[in-house]
C-alpha atoms as a PDB file:
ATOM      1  CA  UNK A   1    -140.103  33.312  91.770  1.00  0.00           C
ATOM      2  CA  UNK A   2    -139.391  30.964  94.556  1.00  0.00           C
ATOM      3  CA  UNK A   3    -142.459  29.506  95.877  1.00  0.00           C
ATOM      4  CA  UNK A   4    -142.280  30.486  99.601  1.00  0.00           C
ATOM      5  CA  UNK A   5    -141.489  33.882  98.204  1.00  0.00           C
ATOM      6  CA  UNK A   6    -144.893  34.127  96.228  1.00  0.00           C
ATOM      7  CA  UNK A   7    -146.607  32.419  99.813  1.00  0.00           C
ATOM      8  CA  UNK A   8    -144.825  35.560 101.737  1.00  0.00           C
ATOM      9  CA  UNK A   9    -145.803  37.928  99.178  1.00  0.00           C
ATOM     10  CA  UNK A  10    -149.590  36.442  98.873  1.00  0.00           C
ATOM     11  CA  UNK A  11    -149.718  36.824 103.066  1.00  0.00           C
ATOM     12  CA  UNK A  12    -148.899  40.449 102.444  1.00  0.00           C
ATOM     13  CA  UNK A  13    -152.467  41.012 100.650  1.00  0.00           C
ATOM     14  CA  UNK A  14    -154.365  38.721 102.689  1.00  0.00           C
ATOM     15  CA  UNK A  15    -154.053  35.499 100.777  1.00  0.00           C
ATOM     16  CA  UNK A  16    -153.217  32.836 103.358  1.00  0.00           C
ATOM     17  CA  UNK A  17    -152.061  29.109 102.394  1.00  0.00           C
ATOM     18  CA  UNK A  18    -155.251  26.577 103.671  1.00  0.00           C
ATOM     19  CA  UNK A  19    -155.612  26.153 106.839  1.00  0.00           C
ATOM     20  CA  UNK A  20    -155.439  22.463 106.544  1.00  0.00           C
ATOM     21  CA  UNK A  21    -152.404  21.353 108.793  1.00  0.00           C
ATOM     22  CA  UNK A  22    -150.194  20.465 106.042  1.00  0.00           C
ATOM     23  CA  UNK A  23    -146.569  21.125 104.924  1.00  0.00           C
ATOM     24  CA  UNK A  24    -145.652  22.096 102.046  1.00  0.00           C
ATOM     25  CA  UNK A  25    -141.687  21.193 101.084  1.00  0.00           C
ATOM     26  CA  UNK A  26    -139.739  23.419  99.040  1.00  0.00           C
ATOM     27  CA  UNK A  27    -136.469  23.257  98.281  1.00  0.00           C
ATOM     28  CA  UNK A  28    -133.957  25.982  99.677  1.00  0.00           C
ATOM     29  CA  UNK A  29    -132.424  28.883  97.334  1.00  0.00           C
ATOM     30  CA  UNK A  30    -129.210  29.181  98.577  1.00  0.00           C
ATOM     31  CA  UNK A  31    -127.647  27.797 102.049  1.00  0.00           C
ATOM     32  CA  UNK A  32    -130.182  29.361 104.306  1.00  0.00           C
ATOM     33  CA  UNK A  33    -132.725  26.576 105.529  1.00  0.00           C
ATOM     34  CA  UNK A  34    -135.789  26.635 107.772  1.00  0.00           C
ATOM     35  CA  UNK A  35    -139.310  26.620 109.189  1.00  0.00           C
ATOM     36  CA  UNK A  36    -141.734  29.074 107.763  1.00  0.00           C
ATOM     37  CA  UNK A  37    -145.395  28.781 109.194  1.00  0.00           C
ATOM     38  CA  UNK A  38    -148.510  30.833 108.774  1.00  0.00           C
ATOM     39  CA  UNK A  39    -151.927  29.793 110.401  1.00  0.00           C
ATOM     40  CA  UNK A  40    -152.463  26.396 110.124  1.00  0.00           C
ATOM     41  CA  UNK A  41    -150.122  25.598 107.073  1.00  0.00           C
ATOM     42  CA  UNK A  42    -146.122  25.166 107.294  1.00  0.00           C
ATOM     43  CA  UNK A  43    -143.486  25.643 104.548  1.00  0.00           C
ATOM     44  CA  UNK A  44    -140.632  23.227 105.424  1.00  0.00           C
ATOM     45  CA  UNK A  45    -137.375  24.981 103.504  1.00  0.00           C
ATOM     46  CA  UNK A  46    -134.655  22.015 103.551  1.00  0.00           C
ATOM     47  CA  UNK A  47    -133.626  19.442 101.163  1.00  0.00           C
ATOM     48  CA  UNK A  48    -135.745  16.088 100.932  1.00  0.00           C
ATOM     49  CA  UNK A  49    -136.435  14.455 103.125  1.00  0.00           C
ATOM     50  CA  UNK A  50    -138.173  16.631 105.471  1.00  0.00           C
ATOM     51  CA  UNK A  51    -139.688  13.337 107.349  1.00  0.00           C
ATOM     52  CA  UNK A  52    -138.396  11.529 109.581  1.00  0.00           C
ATOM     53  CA  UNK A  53    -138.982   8.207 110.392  1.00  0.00           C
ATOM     54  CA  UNK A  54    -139.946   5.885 113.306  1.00  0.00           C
ATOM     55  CA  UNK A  55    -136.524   5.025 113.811  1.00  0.00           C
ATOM     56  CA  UNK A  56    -135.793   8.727 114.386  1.00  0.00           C
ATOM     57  CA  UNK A  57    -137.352   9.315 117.734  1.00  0.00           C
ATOM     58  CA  UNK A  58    -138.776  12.609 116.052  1.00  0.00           C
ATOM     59  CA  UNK A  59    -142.874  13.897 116.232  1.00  0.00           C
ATOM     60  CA  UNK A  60    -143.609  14.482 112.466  1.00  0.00           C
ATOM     61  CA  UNK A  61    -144.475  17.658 111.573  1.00  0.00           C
ATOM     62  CA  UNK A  62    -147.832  19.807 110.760  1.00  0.00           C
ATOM     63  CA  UNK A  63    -149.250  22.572 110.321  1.00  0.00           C
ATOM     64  CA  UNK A  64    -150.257  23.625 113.740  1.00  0.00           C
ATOM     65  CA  UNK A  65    -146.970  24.499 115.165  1.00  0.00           C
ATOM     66  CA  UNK A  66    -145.598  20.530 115.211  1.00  0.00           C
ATOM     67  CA  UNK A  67    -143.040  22.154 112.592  1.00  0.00           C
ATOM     68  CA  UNK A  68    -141.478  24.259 115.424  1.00  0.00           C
ATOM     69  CA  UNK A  69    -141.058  21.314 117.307  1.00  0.00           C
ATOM     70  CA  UNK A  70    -137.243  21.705 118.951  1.00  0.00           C
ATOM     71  CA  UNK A  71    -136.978  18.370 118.337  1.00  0.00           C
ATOM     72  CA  UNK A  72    -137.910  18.441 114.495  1.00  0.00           C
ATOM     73  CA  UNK A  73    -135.950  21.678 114.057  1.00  0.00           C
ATOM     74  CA  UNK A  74    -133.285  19.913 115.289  1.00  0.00           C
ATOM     75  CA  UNK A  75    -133.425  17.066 113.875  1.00  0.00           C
ATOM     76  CA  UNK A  76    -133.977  18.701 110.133  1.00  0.00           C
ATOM     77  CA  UNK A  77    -131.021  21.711 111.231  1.00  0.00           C
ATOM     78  CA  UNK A  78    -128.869  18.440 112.127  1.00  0.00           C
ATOM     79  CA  UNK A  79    -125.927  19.583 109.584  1.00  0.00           C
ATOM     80  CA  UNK A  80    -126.004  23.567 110.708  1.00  0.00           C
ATOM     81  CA  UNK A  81    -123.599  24.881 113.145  1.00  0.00           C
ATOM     82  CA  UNK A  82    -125.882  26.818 114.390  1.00  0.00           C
ATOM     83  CA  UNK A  83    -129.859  26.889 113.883  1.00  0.00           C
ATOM     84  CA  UNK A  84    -131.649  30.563 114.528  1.00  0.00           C
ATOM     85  CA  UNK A  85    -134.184  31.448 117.163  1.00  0.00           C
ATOM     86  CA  UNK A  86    -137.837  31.825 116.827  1.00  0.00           C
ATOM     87  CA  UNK A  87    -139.417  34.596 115.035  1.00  0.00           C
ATOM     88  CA  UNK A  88    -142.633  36.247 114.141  1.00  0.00           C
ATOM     89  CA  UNK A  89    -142.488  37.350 111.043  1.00  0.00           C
ATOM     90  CA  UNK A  90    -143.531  40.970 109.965  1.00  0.00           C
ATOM     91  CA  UNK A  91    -143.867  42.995 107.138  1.00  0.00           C
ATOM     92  CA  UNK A  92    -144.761  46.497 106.189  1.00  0.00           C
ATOM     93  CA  UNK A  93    -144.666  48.681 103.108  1.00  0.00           C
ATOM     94  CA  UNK A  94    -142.024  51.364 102.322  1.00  0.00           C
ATOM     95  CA  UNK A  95    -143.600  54.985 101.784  1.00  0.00           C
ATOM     96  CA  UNK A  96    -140.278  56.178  99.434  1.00  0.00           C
ATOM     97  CA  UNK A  97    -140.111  59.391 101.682  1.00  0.00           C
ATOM     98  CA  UNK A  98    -136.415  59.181 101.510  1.00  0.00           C
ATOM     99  CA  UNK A  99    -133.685  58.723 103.876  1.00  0.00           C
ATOM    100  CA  UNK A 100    -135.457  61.511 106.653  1.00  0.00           C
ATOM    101  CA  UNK A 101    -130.969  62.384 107.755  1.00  0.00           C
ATOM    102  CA  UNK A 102    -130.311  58.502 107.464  1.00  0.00           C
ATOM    103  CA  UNK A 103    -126.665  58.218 105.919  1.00  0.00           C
ATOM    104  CA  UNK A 104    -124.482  55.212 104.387  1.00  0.00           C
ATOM    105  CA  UNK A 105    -122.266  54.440 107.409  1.00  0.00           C
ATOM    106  CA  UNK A 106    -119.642  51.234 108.315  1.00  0.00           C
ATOM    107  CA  UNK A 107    -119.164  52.529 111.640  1.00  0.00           C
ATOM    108  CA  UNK A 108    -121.516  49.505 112.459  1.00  0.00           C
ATOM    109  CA  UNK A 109    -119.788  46.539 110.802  1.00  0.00           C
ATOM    110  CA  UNK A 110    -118.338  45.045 113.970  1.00  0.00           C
ATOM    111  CA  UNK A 111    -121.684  45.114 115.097  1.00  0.00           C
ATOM    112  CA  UNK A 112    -123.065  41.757 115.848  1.00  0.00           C
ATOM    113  CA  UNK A 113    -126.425  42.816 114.190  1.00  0.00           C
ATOM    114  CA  UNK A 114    -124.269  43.475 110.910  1.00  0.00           C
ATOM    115  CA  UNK A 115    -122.283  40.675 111.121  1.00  0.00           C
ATOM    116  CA  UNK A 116    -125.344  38.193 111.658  1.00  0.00           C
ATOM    117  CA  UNK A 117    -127.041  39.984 108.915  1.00  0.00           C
ATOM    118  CA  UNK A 118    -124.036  39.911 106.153  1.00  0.00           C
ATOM    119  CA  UNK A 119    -124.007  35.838 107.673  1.00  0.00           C
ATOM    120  CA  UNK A 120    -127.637  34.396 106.446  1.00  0.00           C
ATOM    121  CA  UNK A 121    -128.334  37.769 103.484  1.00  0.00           C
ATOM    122  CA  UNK A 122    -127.080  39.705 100.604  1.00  0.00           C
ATOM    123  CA  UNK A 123    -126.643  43.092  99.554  1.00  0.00           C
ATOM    124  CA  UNK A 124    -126.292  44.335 103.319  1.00  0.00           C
ATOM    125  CA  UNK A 125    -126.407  48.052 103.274  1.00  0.00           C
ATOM    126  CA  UNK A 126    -126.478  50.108 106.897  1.00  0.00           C
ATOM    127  CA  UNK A 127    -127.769  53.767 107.104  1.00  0.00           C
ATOM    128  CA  UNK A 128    -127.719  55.639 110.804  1.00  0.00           C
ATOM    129  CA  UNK A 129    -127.237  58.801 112.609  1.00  0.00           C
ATOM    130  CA  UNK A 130    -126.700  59.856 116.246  1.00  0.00           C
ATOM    131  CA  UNK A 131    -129.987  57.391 117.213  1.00  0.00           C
ATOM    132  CA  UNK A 132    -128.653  54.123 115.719  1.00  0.00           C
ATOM    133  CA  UNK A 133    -128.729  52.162 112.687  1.00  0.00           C
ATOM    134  CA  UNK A 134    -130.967  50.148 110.118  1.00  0.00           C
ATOM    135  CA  UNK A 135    -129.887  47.583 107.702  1.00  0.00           C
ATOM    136  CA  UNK A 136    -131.310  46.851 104.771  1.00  0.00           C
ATOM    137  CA  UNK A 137    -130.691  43.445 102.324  1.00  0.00           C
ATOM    138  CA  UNK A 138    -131.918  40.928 100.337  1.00  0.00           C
ATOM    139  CA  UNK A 139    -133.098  38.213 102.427  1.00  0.00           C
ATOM    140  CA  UNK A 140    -134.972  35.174 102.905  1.00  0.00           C
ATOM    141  CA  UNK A 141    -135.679  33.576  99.233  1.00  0.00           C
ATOM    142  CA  UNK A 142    -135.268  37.388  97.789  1.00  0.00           C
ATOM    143  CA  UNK A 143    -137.725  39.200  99.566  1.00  0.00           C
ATOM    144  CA  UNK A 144    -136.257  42.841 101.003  1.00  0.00           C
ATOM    145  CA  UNK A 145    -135.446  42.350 104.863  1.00  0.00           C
ATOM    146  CA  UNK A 146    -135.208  44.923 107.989  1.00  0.00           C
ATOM    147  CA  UNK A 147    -133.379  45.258 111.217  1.00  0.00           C
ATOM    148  CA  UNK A 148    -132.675  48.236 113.461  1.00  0.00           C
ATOM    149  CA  UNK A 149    -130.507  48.771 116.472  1.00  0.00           C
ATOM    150  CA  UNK A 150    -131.057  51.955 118.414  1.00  0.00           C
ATOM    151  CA  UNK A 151    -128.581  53.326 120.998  1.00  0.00           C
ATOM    152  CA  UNK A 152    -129.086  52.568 124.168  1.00  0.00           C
ATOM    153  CA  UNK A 153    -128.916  56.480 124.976  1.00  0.00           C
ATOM    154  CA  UNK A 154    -132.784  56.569 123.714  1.00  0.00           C
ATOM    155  CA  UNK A 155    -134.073  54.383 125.696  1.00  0.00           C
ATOM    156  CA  UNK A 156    -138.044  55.402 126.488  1.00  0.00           C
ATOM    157  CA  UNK A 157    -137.289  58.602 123.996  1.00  0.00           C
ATOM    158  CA  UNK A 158    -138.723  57.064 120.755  1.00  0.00           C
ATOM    159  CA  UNK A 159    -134.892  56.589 119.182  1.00  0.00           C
ATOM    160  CA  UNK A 160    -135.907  53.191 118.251  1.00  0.00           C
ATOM    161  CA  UNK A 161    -139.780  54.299 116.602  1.00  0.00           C
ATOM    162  CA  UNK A 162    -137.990  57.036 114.817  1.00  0.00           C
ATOM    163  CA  UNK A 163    -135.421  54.787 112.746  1.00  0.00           C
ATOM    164  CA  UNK A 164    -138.048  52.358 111.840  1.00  0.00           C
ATOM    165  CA  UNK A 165    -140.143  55.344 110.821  1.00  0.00           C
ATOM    166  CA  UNK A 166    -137.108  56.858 108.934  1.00  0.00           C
ATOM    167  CA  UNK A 167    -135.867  53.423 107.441  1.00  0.00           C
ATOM    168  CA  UNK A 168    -139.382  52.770 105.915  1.00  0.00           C
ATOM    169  CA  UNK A 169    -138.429  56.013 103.659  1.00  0.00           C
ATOM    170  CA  UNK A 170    -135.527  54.266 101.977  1.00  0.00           C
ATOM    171  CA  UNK A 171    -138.088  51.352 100.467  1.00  0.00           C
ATOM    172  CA  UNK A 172    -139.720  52.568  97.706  1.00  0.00           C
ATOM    173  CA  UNK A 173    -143.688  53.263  98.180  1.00  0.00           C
ATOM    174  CA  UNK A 174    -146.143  50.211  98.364  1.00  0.00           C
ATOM    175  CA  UNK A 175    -143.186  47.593  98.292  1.00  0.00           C
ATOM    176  CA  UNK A 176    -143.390  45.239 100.845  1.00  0.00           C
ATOM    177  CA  UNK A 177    -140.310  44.339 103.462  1.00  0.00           C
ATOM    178  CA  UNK A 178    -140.011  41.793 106.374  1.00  0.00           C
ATOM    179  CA  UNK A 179    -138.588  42.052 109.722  1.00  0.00           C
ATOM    180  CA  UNK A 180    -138.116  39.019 111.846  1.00  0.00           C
ATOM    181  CA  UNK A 181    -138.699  39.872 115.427  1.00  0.00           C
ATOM    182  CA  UNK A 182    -138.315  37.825 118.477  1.00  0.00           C
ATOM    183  CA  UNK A 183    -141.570  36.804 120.348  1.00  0.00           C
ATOM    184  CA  UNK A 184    -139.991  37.716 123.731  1.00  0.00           C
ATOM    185  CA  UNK A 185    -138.712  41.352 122.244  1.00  0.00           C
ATOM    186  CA  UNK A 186    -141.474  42.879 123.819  1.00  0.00           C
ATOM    187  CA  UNK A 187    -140.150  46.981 123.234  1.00  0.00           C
ATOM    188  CA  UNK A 188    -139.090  45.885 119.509  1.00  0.00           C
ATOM    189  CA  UNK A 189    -142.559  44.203 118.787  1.00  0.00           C
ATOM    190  CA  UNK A 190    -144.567  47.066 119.984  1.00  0.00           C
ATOM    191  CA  UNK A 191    -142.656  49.671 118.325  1.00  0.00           C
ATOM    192  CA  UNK A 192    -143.137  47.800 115.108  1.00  0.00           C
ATOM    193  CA  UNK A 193    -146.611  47.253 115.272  1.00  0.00           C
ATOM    194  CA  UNK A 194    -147.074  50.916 116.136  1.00  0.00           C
ATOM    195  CA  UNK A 195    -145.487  51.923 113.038  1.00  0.00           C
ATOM    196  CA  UNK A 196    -147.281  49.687 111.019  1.00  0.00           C
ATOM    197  CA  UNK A 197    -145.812  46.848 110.633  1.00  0.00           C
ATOM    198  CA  UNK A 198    -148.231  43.357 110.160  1.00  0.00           C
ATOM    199  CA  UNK A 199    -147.743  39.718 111.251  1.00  0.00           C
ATOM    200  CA  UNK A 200    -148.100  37.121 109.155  1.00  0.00           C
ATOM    201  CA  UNK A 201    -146.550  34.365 110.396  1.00  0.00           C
ATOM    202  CA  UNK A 202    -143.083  32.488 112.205  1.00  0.00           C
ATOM    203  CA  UNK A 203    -139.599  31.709 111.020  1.00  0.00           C
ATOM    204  CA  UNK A 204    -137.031  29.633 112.290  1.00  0.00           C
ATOM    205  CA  UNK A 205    -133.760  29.472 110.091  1.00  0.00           C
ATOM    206  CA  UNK A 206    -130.042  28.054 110.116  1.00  0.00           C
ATOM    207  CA  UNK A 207    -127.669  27.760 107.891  1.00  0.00           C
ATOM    208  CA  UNK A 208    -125.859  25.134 105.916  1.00  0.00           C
END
């Protein structure tokens, strides 16, 4: 098990890294890099070295949010294309309900929530019905990851609370899965936390 997989899954039950400041460097997976903190501790995902030096022009980084640092994500992203916006980083746990009218579709795979997803994961699957769509993969060092895209026509009618709801039935009871959600994402945020969902930290990612 990759070791900022065991951190993520640890956070899940309440087992936090120190809050000491510190970074802990692990070595990425696959070709998806990044900046993983949790309070007061920061897993630094990127091959070695993660430091830079004087001649750099770039703040070290720590524990207390240094490792967000544009100019240390930047600097350490300096070979990606592109490098990923902040995240908080939730997680709930499935309830193996079942699917609640949630069908295998591709009507979505244009979709730039798709594509982004089949970009930076594996084993992409998409379920939806007249309110929208979830996906569904193998993310982040292995761990099951969550996204959902509700049509506009629901605004303010719960569309969006309902597929998250719904989704939650396709994960098998008690097993944990993430959802990164932007800060700023005020209407996805709450309707997450109302359904359950938990922070436990903040991701930033690119890849490579």
């Amino acid at each position: 098990m990759h070791p900022l997989f065991r951190a993520l899954l640890d956070a899940t039950e309440g087992r936090f890294p120190p809050v000491d400041g510190g970074v802990t460097h692990v070595e990425p997976p696959g070709r998806v890099q990044g900046v993983v903190a949790f309070t007061g501790h920061t897993y630094v995902m990127a091959p070695a070295p993660i430091l830079p030096t004087d001649d750099d022009g770039v703040p070290a980084p720590d524990g207390y949010g240094g490792s967000h640092d544009p100019r240390y994500v930047a600097w350490l992203a300096r070979d990606a294309a592109e490098i990923g916006v902040l995240d908080a980083v939730l997680f709930a746990r499935g309830t193996g309900a079942g699917s609640a009218g949630l069908e295998p579709t591709d009507r979505h795979d244009q979709h730039h929530r798709v594509e982004h997803a089949r970009a930076i994961r594996d084993d992409v699957r998409v379920f939806g019905d007249e309110r929208g769509f979830v996906t569904l993969s193998t993310g982040l060092v292995g761990r099951t990851e969550f996204g959902v895209e509700a049509d506009p026509a629901g605004h303010n009618r719960g569309w969006g609370r309902s597929l998250v709801a719904d989704a939650l039935g396709l994960i098998p009871d008690g097993e944990p899965v993430f959802a990164a959600v932007s800060p700023g994402n005020a209407r996805s945020m709450r309707a997450f936390l109302a359904l359950g969902f938990v922070p436990i930290g903040s991701e930033q990612l690119w890849v490579v």
